[in-house]
C-alpha atoms as a PDB file:
ATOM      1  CA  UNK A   1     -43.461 141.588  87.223  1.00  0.00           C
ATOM      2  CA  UNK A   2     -40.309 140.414  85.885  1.00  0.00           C
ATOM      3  CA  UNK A   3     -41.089 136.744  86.122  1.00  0.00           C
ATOM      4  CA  UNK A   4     -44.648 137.508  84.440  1.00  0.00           C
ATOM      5  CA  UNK A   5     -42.123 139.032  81.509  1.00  0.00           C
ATOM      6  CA  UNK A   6     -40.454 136.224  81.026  1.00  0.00           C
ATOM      7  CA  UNK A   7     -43.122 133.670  81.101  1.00  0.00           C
ATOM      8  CA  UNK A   8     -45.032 136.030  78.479  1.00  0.00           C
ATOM      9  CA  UNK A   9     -41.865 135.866  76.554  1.00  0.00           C
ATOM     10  CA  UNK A  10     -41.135 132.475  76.660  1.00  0.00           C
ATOM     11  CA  UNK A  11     -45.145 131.353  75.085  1.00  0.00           C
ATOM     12  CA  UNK A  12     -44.687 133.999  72.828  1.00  0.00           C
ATOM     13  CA  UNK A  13     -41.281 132.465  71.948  1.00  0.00           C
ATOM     14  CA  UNK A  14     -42.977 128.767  71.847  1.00  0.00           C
ATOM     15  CA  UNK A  15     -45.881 130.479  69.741  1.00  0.00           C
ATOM     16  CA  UNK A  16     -43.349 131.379  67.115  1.00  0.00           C
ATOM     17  CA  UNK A  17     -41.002 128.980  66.955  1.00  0.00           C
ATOM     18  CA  UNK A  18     -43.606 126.451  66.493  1.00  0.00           C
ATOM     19  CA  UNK A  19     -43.675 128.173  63.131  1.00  0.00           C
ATOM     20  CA  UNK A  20     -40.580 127.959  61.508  1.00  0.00           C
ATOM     21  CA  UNK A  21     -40.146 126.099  58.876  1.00  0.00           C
ATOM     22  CA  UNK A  22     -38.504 122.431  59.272  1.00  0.00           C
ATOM     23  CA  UNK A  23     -36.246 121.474  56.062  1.00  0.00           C
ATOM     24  CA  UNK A  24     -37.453 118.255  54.584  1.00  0.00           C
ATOM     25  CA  UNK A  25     -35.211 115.252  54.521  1.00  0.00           C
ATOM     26  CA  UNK A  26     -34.493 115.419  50.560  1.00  0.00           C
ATOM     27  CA  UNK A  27     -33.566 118.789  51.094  1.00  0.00           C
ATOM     28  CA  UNK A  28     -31.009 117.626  53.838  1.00  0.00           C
ATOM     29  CA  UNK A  29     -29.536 114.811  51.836  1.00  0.00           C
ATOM     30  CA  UNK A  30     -28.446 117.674  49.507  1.00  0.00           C
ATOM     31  CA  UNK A  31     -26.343 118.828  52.305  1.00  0.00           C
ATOM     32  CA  UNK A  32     -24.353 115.737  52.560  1.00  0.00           C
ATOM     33  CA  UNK A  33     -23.042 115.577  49.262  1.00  0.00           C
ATOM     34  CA  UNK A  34     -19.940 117.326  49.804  1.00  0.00           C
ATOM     35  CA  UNK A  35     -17.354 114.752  51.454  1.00  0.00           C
ATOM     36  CA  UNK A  36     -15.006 112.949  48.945  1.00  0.00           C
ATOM     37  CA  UNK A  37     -14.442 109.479  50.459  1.00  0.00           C
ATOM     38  CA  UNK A  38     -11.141 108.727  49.718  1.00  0.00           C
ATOM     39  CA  UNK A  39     -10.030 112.475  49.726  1.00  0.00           C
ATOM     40  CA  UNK A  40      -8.455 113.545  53.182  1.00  0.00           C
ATOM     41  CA  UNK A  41      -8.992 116.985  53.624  1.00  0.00           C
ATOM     42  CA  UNK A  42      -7.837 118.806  56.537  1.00  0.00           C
ATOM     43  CA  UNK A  43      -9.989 121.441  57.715  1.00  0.00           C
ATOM     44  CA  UNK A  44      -9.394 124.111  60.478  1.00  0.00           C
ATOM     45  CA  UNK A  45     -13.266 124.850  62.089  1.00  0.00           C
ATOM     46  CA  UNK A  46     -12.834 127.670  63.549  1.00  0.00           C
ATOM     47  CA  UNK A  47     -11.615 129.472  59.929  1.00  0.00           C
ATOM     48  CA  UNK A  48     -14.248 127.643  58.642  1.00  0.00           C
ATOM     49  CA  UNK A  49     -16.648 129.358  61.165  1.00  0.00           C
ATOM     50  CA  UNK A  50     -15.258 132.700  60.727  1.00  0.00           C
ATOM     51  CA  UNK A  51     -15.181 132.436  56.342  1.00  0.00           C
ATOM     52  CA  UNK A  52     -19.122 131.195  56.496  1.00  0.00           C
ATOM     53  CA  UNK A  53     -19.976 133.797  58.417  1.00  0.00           C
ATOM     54  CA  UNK A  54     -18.497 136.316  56.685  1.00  0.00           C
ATOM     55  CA  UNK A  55     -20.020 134.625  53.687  1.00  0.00           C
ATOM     56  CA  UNK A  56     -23.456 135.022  54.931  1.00  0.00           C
ATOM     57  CA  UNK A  57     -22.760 138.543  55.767  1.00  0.00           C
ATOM     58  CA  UNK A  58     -21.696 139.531  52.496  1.00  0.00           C
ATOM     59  CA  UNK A  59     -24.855 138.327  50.677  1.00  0.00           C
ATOM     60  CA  UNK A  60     -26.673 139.917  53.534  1.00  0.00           C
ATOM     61  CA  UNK A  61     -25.228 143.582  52.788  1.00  0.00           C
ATOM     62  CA  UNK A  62     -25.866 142.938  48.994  1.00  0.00           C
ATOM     63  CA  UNK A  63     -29.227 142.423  49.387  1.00  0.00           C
ATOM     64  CA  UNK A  64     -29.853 145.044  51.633  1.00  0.00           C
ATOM     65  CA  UNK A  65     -30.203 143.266  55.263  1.00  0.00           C
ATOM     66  CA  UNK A  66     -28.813 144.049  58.222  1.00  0.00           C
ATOM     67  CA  UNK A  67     -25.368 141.982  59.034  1.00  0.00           C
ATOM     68  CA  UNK A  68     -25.650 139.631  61.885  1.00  0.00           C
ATOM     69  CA  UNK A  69     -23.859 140.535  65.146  1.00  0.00           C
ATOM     70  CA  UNK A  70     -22.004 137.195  66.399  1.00  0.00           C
ATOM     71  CA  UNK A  71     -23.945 135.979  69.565  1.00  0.00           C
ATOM     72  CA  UNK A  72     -21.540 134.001  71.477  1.00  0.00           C
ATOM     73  CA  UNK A  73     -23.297 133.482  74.332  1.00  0.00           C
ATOM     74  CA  UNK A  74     -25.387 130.873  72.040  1.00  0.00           C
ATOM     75  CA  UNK A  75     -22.572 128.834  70.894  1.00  0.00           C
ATOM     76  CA  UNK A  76     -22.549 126.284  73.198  1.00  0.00           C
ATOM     77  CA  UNK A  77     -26.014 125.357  71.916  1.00  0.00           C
ATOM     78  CA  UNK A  78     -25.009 125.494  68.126  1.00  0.00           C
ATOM     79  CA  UNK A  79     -22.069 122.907  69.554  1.00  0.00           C
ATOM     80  CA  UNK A  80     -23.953 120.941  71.592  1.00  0.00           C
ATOM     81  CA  UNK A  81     -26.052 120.421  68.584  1.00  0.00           C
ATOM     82  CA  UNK A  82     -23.455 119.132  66.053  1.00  0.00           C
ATOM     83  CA  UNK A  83     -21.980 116.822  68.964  1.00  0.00           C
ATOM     84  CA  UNK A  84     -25.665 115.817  68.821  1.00  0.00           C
ATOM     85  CA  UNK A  85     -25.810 115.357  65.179  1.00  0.00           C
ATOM     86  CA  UNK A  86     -22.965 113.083  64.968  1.00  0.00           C
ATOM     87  CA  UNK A  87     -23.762 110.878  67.677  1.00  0.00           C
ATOM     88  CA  UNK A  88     -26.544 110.056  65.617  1.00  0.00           C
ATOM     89  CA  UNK A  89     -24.921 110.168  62.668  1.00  0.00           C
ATOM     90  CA  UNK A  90     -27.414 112.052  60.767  1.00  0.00           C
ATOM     91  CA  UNK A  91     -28.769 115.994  60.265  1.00  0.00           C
ATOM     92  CA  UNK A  92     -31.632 116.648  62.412  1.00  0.00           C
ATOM     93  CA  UNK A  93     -33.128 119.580  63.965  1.00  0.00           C
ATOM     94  CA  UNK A  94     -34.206 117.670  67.128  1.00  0.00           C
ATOM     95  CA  UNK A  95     -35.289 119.179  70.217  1.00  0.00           C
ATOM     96  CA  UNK A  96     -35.204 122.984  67.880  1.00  0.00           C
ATOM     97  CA  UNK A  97     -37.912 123.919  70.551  1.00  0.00           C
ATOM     98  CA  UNK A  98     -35.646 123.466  73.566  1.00  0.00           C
ATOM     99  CA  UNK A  99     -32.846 124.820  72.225  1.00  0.00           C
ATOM    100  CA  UNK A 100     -34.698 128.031  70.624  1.00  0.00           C
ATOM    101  CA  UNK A 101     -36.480 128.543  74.436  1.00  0.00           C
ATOM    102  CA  UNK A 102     -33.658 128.520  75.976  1.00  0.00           C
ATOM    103  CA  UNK A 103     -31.782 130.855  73.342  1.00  0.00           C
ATOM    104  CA  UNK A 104     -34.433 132.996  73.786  1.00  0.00           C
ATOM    105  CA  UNK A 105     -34.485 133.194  77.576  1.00  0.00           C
ATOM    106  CA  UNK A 106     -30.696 133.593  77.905  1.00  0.00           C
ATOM    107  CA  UNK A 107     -30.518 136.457  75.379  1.00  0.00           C
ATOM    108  CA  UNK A 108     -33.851 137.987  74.791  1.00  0.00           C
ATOM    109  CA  UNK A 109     -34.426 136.658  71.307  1.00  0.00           C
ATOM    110  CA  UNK A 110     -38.324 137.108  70.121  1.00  0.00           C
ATOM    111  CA  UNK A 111     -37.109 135.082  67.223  1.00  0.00           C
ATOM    112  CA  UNK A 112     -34.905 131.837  66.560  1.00  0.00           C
ATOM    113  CA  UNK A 113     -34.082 129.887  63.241  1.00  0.00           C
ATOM    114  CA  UNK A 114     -31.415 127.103  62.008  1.00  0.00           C
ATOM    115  CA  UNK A 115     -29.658 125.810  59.561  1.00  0.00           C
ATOM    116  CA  UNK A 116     -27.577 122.423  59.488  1.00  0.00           C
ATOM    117  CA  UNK A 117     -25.253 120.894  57.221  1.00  0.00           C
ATOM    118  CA  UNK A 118     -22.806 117.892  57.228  1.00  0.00           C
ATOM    119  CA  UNK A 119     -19.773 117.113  55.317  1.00  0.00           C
ATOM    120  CA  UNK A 120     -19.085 120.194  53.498  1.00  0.00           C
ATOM    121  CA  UNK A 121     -15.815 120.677  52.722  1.00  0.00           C
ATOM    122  CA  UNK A 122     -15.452 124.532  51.887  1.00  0.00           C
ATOM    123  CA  UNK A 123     -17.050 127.241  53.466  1.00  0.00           C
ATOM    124  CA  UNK A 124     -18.277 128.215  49.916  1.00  0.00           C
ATOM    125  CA  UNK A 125     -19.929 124.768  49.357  1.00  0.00           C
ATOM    126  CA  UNK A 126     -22.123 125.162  52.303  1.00  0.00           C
ATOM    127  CA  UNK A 127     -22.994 128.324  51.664  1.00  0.00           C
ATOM    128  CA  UNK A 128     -24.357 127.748  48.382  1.00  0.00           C
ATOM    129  CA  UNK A 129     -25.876 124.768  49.561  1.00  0.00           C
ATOM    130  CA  UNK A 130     -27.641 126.239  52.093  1.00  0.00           C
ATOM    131  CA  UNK A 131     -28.571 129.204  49.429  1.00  0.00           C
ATOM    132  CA  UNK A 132     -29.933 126.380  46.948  1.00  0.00           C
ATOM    133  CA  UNK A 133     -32.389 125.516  49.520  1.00  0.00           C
ATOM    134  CA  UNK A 134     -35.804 127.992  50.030  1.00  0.00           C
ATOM    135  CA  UNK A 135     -35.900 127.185  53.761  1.00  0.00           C
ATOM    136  CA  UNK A 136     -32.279 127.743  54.300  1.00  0.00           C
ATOM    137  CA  UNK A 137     -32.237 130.919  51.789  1.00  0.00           C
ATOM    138  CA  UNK A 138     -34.785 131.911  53.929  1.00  0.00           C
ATOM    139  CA  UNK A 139     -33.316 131.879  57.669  1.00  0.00           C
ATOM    140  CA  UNK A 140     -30.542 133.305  55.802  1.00  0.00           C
ATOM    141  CA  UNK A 141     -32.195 136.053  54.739  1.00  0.00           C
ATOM    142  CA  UNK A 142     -34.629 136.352  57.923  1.00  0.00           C
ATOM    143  CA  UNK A 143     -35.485 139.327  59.910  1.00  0.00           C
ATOM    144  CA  UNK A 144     -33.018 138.414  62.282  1.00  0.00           C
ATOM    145  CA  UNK A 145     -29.918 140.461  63.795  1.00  0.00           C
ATOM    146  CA  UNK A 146     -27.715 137.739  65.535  1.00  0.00           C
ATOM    147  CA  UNK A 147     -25.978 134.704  64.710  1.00  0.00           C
ATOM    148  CA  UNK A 148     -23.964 131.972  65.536  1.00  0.00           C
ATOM    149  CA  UNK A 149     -22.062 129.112  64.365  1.00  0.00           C
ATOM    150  CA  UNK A 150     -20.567 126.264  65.097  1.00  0.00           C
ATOM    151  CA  UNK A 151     -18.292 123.680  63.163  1.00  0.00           C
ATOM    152  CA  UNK A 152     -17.541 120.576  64.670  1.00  0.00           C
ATOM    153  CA  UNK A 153     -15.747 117.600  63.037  1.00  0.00           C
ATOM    154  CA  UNK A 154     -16.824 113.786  63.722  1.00  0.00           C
ATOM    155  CA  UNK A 155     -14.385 111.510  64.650  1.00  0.00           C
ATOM    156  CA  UNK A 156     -13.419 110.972  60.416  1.00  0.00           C
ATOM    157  CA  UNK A 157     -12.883 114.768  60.273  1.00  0.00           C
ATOM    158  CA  UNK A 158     -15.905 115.533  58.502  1.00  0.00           C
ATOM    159  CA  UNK A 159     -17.569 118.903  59.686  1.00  0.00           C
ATOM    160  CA  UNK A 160     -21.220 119.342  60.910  1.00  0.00           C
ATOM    161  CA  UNK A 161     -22.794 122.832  61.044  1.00  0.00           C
ATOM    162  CA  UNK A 162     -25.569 123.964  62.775  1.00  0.00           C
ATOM    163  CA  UNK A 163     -25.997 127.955  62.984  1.00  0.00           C
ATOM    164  CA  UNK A 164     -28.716 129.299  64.718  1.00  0.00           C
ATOM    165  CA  UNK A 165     -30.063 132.520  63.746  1.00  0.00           C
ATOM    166  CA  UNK A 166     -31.801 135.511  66.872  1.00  0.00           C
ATOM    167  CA  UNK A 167     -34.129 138.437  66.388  1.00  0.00           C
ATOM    168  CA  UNK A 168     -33.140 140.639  69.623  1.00  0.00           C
ATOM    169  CA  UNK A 169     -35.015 143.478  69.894  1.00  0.00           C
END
């Protein structure tokens, strides 16, 4: 019975996913504005985490949602991600599906979403970045009760963030 749970859950999952929304590449390059070239700026990721977060919260409680409980058994994926990202040197939500199926296997999510960003400099500049965009506004506003984030730097100290948004019932 329990294996017939999961594979339910997991199509259902697939079903779902399949329908969130992707961000389109112009909306992306707006993401990767924020990085002064000649500026060195030395940023501390996991403050950065911790500030966007509590960011997202806030706006959260002011309109009325729920605040997002930190999931950290899903950080490795948000990481994984980023280290992704920069190996290709570009924003992507490749291989979402995967990472959302397993995400939802590991925690019981009945719901995934994402956002990514590169080269922000400020936790406020991503979050208004990501608030400037409908599809990102939306995740951040979604139906959904967990979170995580991660903020990893490439090799020139620039950060990369992908958070990754659960619905657990």
């Amino acid at each position: 019975m329990k294996k017939l749970y999961y594979t339910i859950l997991v199509v259902v999952s697939v079903v779902i996913l399949s329908m969130c929304s992707k961000t389109s590449s112009a909306e992306e390059e707006k993401f990767e504005e924020a990085f002064l070239e000649n500026e060195k700026i030395s940023i501390n990721p996991s403050e950065m985490e911790t500030e966007v977060l509590d960011l997202i919260n806030d706006y959260r409680a002011s309109i009325g949602a729920s605040k997002l409980q930190t999931s950290s058994a899903s950080y490795a994926h948000a990481e994984d991600h980023n280290n992704y990202m920069i190996t290709q040197n570009k924003l992507s939500h490749d291989n979402f599906q995967s990472r959302a199926s397993k995400i939802a296997l590991e925690i019981g999510a009945v719901d995934v979403g994402e956002n990514v960003a590169r080269y922000y400099t400020t936790p406020q500049l991503v979050f208004n970045g990501w608030l400037e965009s409908s599809s990102h506004k939306e995740a951040i506003e979604g139906e959904y009760t967990h979170t995580t984030l991660s903020v990893t730097l490439d090799k020139d100290g620039r950060p990369y963030f992908t958070q990754i948004f659960m619905k657990v019932d």
